[in-house]
Protein backbone atom coordinates (compact mmCIF):
# COMPACT_ATOMS: atom_id res chain seq x y z
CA UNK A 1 -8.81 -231.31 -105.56
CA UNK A 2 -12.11 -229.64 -106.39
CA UNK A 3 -13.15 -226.68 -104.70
CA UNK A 4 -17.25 -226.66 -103.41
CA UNK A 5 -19.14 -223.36 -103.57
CA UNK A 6 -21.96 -225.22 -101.58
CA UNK A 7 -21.61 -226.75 -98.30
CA UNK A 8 -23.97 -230.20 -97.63
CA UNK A 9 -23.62 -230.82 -94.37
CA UNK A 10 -23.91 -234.94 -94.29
CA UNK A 11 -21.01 -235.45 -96.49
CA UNK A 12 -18.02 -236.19 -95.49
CA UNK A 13 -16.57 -234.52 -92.11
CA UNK A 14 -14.16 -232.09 -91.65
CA UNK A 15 -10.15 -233.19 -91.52
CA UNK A 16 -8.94 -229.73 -91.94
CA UNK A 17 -9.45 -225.97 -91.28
CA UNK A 18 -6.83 -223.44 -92.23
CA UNK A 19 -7.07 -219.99 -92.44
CA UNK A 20 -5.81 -217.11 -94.43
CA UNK A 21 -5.54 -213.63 -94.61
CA UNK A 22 -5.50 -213.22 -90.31
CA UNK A 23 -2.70 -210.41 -89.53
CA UNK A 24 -4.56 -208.83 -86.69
CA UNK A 25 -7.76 -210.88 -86.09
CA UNK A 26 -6.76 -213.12 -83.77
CA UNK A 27 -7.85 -217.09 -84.91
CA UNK A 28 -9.27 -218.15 -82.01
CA UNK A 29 -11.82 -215.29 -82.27
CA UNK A 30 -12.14 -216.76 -85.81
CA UNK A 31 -12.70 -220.17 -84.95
CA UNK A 32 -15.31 -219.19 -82.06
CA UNK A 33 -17.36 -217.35 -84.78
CA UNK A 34 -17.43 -220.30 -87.60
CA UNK A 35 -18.87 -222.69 -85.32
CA UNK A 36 -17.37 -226.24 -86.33
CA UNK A 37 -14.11 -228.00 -85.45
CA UNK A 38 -12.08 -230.62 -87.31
CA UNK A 39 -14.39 -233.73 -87.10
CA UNK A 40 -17.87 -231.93 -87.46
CA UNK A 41 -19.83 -231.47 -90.45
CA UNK A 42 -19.44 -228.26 -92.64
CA UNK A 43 -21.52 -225.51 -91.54
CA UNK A 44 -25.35 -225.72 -92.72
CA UNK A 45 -25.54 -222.14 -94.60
CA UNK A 46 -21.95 -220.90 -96.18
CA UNK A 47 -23.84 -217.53 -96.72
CA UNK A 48 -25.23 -217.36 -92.95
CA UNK A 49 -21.57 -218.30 -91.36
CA UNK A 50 -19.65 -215.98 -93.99
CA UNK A 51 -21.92 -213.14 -92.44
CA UNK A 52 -21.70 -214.70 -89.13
CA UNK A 53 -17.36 -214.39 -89.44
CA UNK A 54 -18.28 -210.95 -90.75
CA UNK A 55 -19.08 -209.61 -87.75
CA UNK A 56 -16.27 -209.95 -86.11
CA UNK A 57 -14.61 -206.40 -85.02
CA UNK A 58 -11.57 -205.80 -87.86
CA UNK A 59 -13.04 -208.38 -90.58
CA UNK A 60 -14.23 -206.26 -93.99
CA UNK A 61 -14.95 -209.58 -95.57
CA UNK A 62 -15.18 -213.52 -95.18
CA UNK A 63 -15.21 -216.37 -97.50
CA UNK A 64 -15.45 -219.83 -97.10
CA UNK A 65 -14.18 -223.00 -99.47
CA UNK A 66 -14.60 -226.61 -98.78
CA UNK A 67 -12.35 -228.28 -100.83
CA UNK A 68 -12.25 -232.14 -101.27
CA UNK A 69 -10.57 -234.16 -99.85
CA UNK A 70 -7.59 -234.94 -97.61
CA UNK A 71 -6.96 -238.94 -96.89
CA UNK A 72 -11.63 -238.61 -97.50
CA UNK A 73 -11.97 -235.57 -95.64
CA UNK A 74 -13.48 -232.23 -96.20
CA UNK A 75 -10.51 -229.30 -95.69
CA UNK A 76 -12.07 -226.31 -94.93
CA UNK A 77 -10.25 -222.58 -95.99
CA UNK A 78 -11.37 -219.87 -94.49
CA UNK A 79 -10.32 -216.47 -96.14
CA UNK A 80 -10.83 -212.88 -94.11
CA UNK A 81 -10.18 -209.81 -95.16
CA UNK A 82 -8.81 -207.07 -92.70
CA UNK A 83 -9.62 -203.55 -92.55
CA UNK A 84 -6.42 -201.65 -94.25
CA UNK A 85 -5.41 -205.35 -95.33
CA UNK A 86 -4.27 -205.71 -99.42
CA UNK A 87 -7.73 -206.27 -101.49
CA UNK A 88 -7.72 -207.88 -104.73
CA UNK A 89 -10.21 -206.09 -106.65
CA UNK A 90 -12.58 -207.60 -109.05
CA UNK A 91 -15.63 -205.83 -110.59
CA UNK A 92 -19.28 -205.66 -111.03
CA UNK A 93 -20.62 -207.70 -113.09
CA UNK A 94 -22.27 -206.23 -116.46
CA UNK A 95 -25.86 -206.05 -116.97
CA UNK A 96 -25.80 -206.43 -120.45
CA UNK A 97 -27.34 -209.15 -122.59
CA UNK A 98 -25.14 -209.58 -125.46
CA UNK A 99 -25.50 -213.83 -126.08
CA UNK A 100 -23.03 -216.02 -127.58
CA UNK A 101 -23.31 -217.35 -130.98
CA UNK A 102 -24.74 -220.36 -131.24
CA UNK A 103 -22.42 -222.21 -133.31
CA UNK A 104 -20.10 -220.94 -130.39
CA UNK A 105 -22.53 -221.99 -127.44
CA UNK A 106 -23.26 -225.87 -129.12
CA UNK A 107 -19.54 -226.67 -129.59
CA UNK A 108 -18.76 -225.23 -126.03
CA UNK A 109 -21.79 -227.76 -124.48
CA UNK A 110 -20.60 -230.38 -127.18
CA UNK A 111 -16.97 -229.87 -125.51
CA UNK A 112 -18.46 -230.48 -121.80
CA UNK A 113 -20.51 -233.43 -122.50
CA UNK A 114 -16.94 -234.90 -124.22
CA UNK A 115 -14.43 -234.07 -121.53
CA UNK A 116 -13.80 -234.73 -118.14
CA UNK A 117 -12.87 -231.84 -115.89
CA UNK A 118 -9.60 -233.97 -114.92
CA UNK A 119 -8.14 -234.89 -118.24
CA UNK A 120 -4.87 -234.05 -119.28
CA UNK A 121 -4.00 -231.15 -121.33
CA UNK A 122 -1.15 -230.28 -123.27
CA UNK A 123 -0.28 -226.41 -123.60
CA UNK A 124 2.79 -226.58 -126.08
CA UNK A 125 0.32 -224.82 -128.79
CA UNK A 126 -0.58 -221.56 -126.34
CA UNK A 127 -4.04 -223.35 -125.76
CA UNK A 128 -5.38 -226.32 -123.87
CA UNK A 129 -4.78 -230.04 -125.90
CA UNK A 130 -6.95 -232.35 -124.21
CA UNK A 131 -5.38 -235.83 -123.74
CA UNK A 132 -8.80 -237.34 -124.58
CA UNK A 133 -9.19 -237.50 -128.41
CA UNK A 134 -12.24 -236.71 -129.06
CA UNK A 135 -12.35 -233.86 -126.87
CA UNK A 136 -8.93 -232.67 -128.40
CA UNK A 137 -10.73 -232.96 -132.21
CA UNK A 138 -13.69 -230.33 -130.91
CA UNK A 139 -10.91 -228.23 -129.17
CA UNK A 140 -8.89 -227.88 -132.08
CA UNK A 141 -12.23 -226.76 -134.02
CA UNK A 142 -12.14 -223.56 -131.69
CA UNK A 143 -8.91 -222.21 -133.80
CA UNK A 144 -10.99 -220.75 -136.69
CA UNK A 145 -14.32 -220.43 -134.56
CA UNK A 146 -12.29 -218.01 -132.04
CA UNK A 147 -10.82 -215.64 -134.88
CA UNK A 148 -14.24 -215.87 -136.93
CA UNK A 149 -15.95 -214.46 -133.70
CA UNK A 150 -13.54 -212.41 -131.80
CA UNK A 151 -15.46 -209.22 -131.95
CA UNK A 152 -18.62 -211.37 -130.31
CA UNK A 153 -16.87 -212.95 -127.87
CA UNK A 154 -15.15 -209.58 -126.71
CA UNK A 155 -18.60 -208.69 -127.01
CA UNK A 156 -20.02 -210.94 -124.51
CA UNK A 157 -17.12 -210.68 -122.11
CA UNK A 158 -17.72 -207.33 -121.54
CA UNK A 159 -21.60 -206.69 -121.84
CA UNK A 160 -23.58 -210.06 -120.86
CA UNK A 161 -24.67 -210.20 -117.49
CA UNK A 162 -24.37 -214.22 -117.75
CA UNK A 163 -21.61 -215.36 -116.15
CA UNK A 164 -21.57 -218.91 -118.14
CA UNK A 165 -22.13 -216.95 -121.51
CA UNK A 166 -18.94 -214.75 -119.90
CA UNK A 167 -16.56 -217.61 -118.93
CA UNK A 168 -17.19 -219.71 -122.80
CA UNK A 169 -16.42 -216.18 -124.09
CA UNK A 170 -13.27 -216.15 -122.66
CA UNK A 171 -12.27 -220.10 -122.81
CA UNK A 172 -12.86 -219.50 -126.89
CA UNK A 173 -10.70 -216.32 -126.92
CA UNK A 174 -7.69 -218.71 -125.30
CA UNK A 175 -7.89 -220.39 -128.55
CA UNK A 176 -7.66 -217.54 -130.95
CA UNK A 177 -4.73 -217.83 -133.51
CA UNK A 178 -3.18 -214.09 -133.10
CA UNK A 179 -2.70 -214.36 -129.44
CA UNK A 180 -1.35 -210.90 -129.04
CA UNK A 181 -4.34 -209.63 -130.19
CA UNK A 182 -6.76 -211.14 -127.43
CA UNK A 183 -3.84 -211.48 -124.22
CA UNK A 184 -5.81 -207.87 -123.07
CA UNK A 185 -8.94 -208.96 -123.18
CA UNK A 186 -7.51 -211.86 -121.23
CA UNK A 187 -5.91 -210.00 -118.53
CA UNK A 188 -9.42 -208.12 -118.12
CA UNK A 189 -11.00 -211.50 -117.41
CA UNK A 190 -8.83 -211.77 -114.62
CA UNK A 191 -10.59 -209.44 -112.34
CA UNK A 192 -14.56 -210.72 -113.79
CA UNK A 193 -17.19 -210.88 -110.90
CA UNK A 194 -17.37 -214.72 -111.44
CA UNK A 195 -14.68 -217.29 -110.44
CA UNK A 196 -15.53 -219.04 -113.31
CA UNK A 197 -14.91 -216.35 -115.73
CA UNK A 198 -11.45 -215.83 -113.73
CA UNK A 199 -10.16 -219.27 -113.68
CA UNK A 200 -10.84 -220.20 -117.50
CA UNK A 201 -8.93 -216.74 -118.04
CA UNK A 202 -5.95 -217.55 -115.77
CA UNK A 203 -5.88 -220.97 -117.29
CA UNK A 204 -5.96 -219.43 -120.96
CA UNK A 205 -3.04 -217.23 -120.09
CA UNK A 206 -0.81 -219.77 -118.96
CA UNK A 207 -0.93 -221.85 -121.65
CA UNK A 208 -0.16 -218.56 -123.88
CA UNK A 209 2.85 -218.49 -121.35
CA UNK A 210 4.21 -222.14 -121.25
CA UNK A 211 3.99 -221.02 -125.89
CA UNK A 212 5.23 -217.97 -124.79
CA UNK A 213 8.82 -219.65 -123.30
CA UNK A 214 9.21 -222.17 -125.88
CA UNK A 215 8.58 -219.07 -128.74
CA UNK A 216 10.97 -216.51 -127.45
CA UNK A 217 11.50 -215.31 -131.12
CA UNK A 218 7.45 -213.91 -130.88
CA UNK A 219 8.00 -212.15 -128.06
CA UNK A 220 4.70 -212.78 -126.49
CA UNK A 221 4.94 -211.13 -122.99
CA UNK A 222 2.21 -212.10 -120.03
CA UNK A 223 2.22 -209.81 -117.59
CA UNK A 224 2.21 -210.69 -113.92
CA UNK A 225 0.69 -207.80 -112.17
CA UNK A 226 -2.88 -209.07 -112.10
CA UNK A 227 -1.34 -213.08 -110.55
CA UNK A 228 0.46 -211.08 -108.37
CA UNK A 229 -2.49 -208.81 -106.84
CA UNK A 230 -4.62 -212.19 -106.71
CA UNK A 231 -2.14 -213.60 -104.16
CA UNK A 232 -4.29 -211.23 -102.09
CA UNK A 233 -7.18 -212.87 -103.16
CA UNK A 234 -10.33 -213.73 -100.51
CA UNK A 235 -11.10 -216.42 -103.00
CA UNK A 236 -8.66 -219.70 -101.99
CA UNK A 237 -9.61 -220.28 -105.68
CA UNK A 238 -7.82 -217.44 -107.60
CA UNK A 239 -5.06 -217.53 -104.97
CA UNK A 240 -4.17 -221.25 -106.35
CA UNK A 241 -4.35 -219.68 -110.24
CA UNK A 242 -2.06 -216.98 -109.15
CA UNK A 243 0.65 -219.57 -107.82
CA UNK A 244 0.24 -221.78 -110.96
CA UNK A 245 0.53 -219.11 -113.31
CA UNK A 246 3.31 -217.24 -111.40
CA UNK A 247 5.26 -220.71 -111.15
CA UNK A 248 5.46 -220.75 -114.98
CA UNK A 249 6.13 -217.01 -115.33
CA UNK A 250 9.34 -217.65 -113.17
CA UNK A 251 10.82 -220.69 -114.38
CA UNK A 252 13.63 -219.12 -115.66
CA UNK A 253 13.60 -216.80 -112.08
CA UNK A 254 12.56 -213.93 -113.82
CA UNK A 255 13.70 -211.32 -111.43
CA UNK A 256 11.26 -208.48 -111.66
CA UNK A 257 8.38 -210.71 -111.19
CA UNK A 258 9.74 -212.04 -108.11
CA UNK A 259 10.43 -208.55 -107.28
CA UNK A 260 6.44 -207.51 -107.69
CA UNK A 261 5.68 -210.93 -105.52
CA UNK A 262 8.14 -209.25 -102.65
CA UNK A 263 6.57 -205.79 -103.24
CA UNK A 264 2.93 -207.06 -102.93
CA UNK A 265 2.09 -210.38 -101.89
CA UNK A 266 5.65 -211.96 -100.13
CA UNK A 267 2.96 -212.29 -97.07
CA UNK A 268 -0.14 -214.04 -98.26
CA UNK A 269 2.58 -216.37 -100.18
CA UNK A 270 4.03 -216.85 -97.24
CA UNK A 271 0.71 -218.06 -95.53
CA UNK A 272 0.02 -220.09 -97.90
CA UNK A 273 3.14 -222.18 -98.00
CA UNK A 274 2.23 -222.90 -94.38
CA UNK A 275 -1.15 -224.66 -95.12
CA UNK A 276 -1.33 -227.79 -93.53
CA UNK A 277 -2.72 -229.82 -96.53
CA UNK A 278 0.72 -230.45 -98.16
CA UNK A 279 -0.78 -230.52 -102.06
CA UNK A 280 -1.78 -227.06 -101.26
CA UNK A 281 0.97 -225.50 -100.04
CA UNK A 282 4.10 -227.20 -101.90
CA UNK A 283 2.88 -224.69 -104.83
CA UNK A 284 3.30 -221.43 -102.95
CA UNK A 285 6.07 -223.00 -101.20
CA UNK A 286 8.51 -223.50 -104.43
CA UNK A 287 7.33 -220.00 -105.78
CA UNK A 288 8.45 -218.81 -102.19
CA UNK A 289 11.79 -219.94 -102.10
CA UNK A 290 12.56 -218.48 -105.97
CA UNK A 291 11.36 -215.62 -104.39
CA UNK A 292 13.91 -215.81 -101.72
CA UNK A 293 16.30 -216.03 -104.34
CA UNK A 294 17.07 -219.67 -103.90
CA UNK A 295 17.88 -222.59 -106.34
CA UNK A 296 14.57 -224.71 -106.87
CA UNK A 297 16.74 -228.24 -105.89
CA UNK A 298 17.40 -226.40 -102.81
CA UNK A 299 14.20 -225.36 -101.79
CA UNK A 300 12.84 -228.97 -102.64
CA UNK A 301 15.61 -230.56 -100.42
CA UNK A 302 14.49 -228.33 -97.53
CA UNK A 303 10.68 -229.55 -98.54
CA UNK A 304 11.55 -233.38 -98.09
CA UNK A 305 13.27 -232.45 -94.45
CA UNK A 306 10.02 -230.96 -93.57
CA UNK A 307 12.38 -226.96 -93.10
CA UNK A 308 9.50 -224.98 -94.30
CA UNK A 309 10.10 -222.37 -91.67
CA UNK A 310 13.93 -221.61 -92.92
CA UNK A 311 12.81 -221.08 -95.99
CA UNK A 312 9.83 -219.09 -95.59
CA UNK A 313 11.64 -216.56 -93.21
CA UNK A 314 14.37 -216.10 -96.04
CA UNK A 315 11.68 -215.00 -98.60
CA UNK A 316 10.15 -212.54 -95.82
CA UNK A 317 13.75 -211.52 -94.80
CA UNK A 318 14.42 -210.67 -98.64
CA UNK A 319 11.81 -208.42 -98.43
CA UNK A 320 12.85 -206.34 -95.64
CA UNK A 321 16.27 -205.94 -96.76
């Protein structure tokens, strides 16, 4: 399912609204402030009813994401932020104009015109295989065009105030042959202005992870931190990166990972594995129950009986003990 940054209000209706982030803020004070109910139409201006939810006494932030679509409806996610709630923090974006090269920029646009968002990729080499051939041929032409222009792309990814120029920067980087060498300049992505720039990061870094597990010998190590602060995330977005990524960083049930999930984000997991649309939330609900220290057959059993509640409250029980 494909997120929408902009809302057009005679598509298709609303089927569902969920919410995330609400600790104190009470949803039906929520709900009165956005305006539209399940059956309506999405709201006219996402920037007018994101300021509109922002007034609401105990909201620092809101942000909306219309995300398509559940049995050909709209399901509408609606983030807030709480005053004294956890904040994923992601920074300004640079003014710069450091530019791409070209021979960077035309394979990039050569790439898009090739691929398909959807298709298939295979991650066994630490970068993104696509299962469409010809757009697998200009990916694997990245390999030498990343380590011929690492200092450029770093370049760009840290001093161009474009945020497409920013997010090819760091989808070429994913591809460079000594993956040590560019994994920080990766997790620095992870916190760029622009979801773009963020999500071709997060998805760079777990196909260094999925190499990472199957290479133990190179002892490539991901760190977690910045997946598990994005659990926090206003951005439904990021907080669907973070899950992915953190499901492959515990496949083997790494414990301090879990541990850091407990530590700073066992709540917003928590919501999440309650989200009505069921795509969304198995994700956050498997991660949940490694995270209450259960076998992943059991928490799927207790998935199929439709028991998310027993194993939520284990996770959040976990914590406190």
């Amino acid at each position: 399912m494909a997120a929408q940054s902009g809302f057009s209000p005679t598509g298709p209706k609303i089927g569902v609204i969920d919410f995330y982030g609400l600790h104190k803020v009470s949803e039906a004070a929520v709900r009165q402030a956005l305006g539209v109910h399940e059956g309506d139409a999405l709201p006219r201006s996402k920037g007018a009813t994101e300021e509109h939810l922002d007034s609401i006494p105990g909201v620092v932030e809101a942000h909306l994401e219309a995300v398509c679509c559940d049995e050909g409806r709209m399901i509408l996610y609606v983030g807030i932020e709480e005053k004294g709630a956890a904040h994923f923090d992601i920074r300004d974006a640079p003014d710069g104009d450091a530019d791409l090269p070209q021979e960077v920029a035309d394979m990039y646009r050569k790439l898009e015109q090739t691929s398909p968002a959807s298709s298939r990729e295979d991650l066994t080499k630490g970068y993104g295989l696509s299962a469409n051939p010809d757009a697998r041929a200009i990916q694997e032409q990245f390999v030498p065009i990343a380590k011929r222009y690492t200092g450029e792309l770093r370049h760009v990814l840290r001093d161009s105030s474009d945020e497409d120029q920013r997010a090819i920067a760091v989808y070429v980087l994913g591809y460079a042959p000594d993956r040590t060498s560019v994994i920080n300049d990766l997790q620095y992505a992870m916190k760029d202005a622009d979801p773009g720039v963020r999500a071709n990061a997060a998805h760079a870094l777990k196909a260094m992870a999925v190499y990472a597990r199957l290479h133990p010998e190179e002892h490539l190590r991901i760190e977690p931190t910045w997946f598990v602060e994005m659990l926090n995330s206003l951005s439904w977005a990021d907080r669907n990166q973070a899950v992915d990524m953190l499901l492959t960083l515990t496949d083997n049930h790494d414990e301090s990972t879990l541990e850091q999930i407990r530590e700073r984000a066992i709540t917003s997991l928590a919501e999440m594995a309650r989200w009505k649309a069921l795509s969304h939330a198995l994700p956050a609900f498997l991660l949940l129950g490694r995270v209450a220290g259960l076998p992943d057959q059991q928490v799927q059993e207790a998935w199929n009986r439709g028991d998310r509640e027993a194993v939520i409250e284990q996770a959040l029980n976990k914590r406190k003990k």
